[in-house]
Protein backbone atom coordinates (compact mmCIF):
# COMPACT_ATOMS: atom_id res chain seq x y z
CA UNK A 1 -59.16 33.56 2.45
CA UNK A 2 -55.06 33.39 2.27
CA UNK A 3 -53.60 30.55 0.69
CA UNK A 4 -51.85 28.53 3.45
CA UNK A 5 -49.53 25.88 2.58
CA UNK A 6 -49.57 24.11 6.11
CA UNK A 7 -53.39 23.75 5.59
CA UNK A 8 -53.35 22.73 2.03
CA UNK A 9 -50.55 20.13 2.63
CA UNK A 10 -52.42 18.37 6.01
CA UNK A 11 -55.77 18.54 3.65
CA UNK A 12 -53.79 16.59 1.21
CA UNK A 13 -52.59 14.08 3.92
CA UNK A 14 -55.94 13.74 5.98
CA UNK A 15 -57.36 12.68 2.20
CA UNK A 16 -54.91 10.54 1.91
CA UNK A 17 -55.06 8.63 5.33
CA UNK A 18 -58.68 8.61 4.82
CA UNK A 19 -58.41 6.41 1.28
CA UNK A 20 -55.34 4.34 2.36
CA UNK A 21 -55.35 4.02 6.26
CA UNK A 22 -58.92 1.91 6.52
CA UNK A 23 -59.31 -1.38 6.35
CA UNK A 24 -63.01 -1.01 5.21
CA UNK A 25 -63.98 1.87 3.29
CA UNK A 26 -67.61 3.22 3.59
CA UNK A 27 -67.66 7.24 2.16
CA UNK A 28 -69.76 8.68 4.47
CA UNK A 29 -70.72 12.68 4.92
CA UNK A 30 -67.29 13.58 6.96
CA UNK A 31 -65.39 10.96 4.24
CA UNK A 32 -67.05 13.53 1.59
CA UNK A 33 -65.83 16.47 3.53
CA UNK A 34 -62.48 15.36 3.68
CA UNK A 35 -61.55 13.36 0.21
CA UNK A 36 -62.39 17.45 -1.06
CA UNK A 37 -59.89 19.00 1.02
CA UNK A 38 -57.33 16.96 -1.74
CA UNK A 39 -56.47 19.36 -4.09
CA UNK A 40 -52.84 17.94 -5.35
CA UNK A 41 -49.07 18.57 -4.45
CA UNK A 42 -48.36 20.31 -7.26
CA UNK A 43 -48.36 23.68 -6.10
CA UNK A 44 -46.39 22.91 -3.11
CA UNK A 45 -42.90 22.61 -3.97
CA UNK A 46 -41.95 21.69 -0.07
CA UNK A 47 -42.39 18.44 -0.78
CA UNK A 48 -40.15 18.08 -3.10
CA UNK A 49 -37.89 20.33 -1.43
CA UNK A 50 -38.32 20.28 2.04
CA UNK A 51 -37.88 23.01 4.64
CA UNK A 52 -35.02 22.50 7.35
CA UNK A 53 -36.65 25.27 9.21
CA UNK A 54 -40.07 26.78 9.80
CA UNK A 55 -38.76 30.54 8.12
CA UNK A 56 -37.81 28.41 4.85
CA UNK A 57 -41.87 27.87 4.40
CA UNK A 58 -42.04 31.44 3.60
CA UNK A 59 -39.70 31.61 0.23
């Protein structure tokens, strides 16, 4: 499987959301599923750089 940087950075967010975004927090089998999707920003330099169009993603 190719390493997609889209997928990696909404895996990142959907973690987040999931820790942050509840009022009550109960992990559950899908909360498991989705806190290891986060894997870190460190690879993705787009967010500290961010691309003013779609073709920039690619450099």
């Amino acid at each position: 499987m190719a390493y997609n940087k889209r997928q990696h950075l909404a895996d990142n967010i959907a973690a987040l959301e999931f820790m942050f975004m509840r009022p009550e927090f109960c992990l559950t089998e899908e909360g498991r599923r989705v806190l290891n999707g986060y894997s870190g920003f460190g690879g993705l330099k787009c967010i500290l750089n961010p691309a003013e169009k779609d073709t920039d993603i690619e450099k």
